[in-house]
N, C-alpha and C. Protein backbone atom coordinates (compact mmCIF):
# COMPACT_ATOMS: atom_id res chain seq x y z
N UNK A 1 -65.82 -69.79 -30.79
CA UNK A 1 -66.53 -68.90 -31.70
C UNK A 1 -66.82 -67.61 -30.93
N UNK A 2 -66.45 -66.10 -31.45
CA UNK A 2 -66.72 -65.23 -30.92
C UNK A 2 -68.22 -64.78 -30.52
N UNK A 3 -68.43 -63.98 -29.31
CA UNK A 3 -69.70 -63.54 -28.65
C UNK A 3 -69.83 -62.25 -29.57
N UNK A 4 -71.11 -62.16 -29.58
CA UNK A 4 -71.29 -60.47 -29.67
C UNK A 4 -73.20 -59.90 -29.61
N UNK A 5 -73.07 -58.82 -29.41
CA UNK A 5 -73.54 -58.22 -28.45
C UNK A 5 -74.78 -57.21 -29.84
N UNK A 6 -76.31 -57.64 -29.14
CA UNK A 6 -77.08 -57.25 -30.65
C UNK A 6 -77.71 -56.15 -29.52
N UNK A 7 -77.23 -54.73 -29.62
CA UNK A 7 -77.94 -53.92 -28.31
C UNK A 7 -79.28 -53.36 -29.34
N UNK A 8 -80.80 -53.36 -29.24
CA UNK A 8 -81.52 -53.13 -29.86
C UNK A 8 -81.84 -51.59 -29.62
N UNK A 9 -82.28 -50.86 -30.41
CA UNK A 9 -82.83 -49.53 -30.36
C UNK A 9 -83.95 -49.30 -31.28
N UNK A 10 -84.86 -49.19 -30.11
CA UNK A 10 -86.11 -49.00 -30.17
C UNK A 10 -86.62 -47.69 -30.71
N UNK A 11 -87.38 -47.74 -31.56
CA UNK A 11 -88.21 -46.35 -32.18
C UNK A 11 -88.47 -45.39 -30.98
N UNK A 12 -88.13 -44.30 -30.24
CA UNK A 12 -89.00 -43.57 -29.14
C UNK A 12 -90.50 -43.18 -29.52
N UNK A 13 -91.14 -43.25 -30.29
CA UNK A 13 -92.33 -43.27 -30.43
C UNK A 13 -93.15 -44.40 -30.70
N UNK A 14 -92.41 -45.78 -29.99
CA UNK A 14 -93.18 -46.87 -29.82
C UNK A 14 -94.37 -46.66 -28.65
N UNK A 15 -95.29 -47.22 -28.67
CA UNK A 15 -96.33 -47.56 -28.02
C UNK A 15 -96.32 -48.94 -27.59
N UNK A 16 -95.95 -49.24 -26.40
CA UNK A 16 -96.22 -50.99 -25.25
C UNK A 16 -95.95 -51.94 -26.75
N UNK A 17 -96.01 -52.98 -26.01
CA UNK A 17 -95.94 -54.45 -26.37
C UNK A 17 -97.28 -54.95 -26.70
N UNK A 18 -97.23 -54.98 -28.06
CA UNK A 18 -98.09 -56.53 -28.35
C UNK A 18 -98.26 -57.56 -28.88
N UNK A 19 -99.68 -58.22 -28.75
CA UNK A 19 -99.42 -59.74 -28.79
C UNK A 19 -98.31 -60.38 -30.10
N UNK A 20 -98.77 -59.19 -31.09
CA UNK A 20 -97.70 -59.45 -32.51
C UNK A 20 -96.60 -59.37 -32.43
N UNK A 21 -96.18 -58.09 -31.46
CA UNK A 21 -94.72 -58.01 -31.22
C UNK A 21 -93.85 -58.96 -30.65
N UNK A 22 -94.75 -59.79 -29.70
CA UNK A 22 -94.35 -60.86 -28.86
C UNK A 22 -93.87 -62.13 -29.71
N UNK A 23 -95.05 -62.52 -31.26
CA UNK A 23 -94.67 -63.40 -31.64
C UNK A 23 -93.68 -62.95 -32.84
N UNK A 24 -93.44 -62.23 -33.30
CA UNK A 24 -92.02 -61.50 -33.73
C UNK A 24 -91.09 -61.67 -33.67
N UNK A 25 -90.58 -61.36 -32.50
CA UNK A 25 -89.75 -61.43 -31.34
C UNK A 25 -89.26 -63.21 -31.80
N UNK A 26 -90.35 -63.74 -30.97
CA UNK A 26 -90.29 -65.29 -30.42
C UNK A 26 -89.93 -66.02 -31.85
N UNK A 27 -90.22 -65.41 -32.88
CA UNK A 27 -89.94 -66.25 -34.23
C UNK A 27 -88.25 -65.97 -34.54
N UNK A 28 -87.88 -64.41 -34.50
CA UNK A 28 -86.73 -64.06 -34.77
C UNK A 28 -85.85 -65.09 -33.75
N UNK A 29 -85.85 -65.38 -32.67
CA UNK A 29 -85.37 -65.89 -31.72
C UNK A 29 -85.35 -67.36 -31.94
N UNK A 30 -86.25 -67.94 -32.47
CA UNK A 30 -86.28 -69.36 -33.03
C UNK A 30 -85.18 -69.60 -34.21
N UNK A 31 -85.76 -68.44 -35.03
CA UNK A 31 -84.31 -68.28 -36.21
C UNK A 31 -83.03 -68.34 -36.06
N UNK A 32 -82.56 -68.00 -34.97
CA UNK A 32 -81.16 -67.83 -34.43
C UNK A 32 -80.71 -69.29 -34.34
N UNK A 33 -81.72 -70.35 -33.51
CA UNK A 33 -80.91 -71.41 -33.59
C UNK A 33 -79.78 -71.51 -32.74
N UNK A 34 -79.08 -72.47 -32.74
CA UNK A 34 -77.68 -72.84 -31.77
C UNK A 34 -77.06 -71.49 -31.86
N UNK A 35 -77.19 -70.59 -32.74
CA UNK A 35 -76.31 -69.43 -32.43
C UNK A 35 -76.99 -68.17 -31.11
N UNK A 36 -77.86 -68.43 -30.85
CA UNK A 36 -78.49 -67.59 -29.89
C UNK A 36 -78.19 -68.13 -28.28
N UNK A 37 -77.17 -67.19 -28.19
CA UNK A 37 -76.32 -67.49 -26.54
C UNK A 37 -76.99 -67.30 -25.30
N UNK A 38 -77.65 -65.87 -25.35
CA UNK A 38 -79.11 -65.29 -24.51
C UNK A 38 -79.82 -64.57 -24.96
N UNK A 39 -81.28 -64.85 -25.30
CA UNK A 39 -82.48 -64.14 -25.58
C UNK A 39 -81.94 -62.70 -25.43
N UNK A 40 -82.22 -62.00 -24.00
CA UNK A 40 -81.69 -61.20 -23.44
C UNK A 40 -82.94 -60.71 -22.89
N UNK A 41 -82.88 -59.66 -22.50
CA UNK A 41 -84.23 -58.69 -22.11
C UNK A 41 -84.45 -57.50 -21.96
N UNK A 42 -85.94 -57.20 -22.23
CA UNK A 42 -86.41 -55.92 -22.64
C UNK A 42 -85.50 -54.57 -21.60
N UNK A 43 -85.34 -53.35 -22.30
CA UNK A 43 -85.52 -52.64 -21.35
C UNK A 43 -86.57 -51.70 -20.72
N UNK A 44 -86.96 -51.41 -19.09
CA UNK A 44 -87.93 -51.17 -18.78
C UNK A 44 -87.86 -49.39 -18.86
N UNK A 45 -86.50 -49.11 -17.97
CA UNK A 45 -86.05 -47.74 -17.57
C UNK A 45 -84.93 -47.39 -18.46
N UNK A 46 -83.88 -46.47 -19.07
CA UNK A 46 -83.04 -46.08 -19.17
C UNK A 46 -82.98 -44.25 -19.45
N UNK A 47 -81.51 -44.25 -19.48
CA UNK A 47 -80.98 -42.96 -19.97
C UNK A 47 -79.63 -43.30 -20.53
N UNK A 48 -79.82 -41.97 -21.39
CA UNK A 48 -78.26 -41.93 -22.39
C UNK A 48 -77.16 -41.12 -21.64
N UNK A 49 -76.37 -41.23 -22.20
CA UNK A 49 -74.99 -40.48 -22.10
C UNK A 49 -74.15 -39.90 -23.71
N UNK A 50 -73.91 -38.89 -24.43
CA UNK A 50 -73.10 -39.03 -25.23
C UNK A 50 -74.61 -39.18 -26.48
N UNK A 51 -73.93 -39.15 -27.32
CA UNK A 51 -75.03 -39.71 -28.98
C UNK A 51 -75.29 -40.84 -28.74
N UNK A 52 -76.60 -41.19 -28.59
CA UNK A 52 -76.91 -42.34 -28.80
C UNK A 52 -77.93 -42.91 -29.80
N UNK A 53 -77.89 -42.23 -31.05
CA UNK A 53 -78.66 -42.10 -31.73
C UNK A 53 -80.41 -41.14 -31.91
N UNK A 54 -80.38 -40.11 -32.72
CA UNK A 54 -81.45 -39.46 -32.43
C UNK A 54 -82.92 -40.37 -32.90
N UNK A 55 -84.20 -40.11 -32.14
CA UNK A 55 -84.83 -40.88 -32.45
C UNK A 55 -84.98 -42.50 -31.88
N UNK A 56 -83.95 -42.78 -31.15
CA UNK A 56 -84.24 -44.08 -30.61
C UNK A 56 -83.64 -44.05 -29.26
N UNK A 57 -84.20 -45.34 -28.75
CA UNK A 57 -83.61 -45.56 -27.45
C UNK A 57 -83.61 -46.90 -27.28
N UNK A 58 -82.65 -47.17 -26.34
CA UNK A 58 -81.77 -48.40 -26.08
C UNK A 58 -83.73 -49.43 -25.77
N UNK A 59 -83.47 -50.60 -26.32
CA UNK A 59 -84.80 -51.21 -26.33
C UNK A 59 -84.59 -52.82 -25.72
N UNK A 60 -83.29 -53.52 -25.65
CA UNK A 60 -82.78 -54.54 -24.83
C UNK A 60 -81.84 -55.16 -25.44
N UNK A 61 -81.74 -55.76 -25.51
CA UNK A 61 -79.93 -56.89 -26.21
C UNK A 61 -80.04 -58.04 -26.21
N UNK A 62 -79.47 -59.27 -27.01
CA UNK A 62 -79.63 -60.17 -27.33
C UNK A 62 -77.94 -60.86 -27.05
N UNK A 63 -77.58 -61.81 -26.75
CA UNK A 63 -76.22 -62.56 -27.61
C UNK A 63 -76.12 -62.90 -28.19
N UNK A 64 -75.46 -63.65 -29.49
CA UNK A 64 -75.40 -64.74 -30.10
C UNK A 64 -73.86 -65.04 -30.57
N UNK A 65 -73.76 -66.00 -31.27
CA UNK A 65 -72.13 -67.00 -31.57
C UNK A 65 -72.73 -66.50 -33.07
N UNK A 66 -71.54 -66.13 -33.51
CA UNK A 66 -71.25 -65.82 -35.04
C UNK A 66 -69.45 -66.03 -35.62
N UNK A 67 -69.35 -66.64 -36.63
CA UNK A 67 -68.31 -66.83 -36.65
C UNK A 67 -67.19 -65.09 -37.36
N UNK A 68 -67.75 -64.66 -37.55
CA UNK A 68 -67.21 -62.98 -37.62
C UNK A 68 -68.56 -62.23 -37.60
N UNK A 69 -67.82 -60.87 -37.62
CA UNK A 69 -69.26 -58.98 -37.28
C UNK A 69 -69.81 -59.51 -38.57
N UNK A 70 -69.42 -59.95 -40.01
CA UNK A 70 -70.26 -60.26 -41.15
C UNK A 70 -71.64 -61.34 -40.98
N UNK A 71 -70.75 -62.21 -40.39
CA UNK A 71 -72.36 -63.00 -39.86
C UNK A 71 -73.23 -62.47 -38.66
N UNK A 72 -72.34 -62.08 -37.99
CA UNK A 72 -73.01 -61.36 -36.58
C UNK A 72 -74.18 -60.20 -36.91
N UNK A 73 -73.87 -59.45 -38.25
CA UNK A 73 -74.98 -58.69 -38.51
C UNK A 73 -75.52 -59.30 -39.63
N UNK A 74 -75.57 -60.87 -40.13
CA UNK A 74 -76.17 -60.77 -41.09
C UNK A 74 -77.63 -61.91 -40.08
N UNK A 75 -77.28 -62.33 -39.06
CA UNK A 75 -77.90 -62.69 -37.86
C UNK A 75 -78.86 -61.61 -37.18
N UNK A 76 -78.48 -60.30 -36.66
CA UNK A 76 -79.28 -59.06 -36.48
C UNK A 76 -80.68 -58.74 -37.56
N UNK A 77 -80.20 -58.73 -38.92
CA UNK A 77 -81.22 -58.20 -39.79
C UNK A 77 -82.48 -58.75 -39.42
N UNK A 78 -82.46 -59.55 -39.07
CA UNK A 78 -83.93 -60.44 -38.69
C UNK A 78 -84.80 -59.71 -37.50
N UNK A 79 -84.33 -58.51 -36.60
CA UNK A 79 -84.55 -58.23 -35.66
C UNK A 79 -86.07 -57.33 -35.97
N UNK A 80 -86.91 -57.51 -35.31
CA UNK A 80 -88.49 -56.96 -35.21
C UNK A 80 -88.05 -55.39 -35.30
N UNK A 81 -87.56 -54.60 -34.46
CA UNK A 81 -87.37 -53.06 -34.51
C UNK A 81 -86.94 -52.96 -35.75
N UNK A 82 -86.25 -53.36 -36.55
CA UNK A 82 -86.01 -53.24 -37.87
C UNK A 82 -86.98 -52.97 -38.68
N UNK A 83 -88.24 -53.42 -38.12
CA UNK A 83 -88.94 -53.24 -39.12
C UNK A 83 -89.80 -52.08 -39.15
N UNK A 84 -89.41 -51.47 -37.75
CA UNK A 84 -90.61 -50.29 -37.18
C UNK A 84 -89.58 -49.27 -37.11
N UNK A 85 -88.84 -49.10 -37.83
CA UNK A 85 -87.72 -47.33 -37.82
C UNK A 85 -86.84 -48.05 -36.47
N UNK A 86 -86.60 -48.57 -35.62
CA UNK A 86 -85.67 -49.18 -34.72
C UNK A 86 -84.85 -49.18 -35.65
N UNK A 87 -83.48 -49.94 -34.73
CA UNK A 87 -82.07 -50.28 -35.09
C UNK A 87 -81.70 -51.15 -34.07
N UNK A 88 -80.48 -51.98 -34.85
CA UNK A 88 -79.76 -52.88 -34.08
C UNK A 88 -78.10 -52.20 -34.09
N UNK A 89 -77.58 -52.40 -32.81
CA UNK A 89 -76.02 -51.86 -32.85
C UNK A 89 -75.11 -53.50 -32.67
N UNK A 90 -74.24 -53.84 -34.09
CA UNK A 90 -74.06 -55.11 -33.40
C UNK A 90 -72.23 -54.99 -32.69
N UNK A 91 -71.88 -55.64 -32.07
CA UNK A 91 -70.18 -55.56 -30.99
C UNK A 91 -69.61 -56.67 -30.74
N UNK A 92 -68.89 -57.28 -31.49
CA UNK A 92 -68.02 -58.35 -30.78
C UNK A 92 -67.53 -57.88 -29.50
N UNK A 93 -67.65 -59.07 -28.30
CA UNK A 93 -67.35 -59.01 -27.31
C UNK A 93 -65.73 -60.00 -26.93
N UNK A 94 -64.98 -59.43 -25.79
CA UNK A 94 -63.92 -60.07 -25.56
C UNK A 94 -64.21 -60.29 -24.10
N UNK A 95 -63.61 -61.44 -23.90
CA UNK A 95 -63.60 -62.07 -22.65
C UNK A 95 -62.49 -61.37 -21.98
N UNK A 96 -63.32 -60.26 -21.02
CA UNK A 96 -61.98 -59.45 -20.46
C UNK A 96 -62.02 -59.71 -19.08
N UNK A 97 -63.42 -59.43 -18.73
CA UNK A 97 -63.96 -59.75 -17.18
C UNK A 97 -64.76 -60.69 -17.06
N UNK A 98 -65.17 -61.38 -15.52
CA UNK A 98 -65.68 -61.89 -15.65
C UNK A 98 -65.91 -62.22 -14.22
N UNK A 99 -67.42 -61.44 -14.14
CA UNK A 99 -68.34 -61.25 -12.34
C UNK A 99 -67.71 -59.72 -11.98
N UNK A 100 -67.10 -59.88 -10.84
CA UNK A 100 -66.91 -58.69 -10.52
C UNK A 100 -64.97 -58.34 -10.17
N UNK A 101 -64.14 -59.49 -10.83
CA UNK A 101 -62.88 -59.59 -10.48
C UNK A 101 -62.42 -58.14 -11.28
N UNK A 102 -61.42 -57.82 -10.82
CA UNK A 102 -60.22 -56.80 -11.45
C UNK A 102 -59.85 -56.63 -12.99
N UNK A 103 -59.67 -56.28 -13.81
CA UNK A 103 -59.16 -56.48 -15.07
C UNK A 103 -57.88 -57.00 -14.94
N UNK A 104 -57.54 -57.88 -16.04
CA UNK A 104 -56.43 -58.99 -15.68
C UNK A 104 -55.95 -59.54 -14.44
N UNK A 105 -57.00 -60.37 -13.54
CA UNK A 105 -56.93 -61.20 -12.30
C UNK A 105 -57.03 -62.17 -13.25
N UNK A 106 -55.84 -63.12 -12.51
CA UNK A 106 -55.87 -64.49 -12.83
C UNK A 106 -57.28 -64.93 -12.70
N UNK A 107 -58.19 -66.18 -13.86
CA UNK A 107 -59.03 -66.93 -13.41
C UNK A 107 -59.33 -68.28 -12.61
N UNK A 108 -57.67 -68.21 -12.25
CA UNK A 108 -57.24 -69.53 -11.38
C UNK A 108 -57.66 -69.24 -10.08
């Protein structure tokens, strides 16, 4: 079943974490179920490159198993920033690399 990749974007005029946000979060994450590959985690620091949407900023990422991008974002909608002007960007991922080997090194 394909990976893909829920990169969250956060409102820039959020204010910290709280206790509500936390259980939010922790419920959406319960929802996922066997399809939730890694939680993921917050981000503390960043910067952009390029458009990265005006108004938001990269806020942390999630994985999950979806059997196509149709379920993969119908899995996202559930996401807490959604509900505060945030966004979710969702990406099927391909198994291209994996650690720090070469692009197309044998995994033998």
């Amino acid at each position: 079943m394909p990976t893909f990749l829920l990169s969250h974007r956060a409102p820039t005029n959020r204010t910290g974490r709280s206790a509500d946000a936390m259980v939010a979060w922790n419920a959406w994450f319960d929802s996922l179920g066997a399809d939730l590959v890694d939680r993921g985690n917050p981000v503390v620091a960043a910067r952009t490159l390029g458009n990265c949407g005006a108004g938001t900023a990269l806020g942390g990422y999630t994985l999950v198993t979806a059997d196509d991008l149709d379920a993969a974002v119908a899995l996202a909608r559930g996401c807490p920033f959604l509900r505060h002007d945030g966004g979710v960007e969702v990406g099927e991922l391909t198994l291209l690399n994996r650690g720090a080997r070469q692009l197309g090194d044998d995994p033998a």
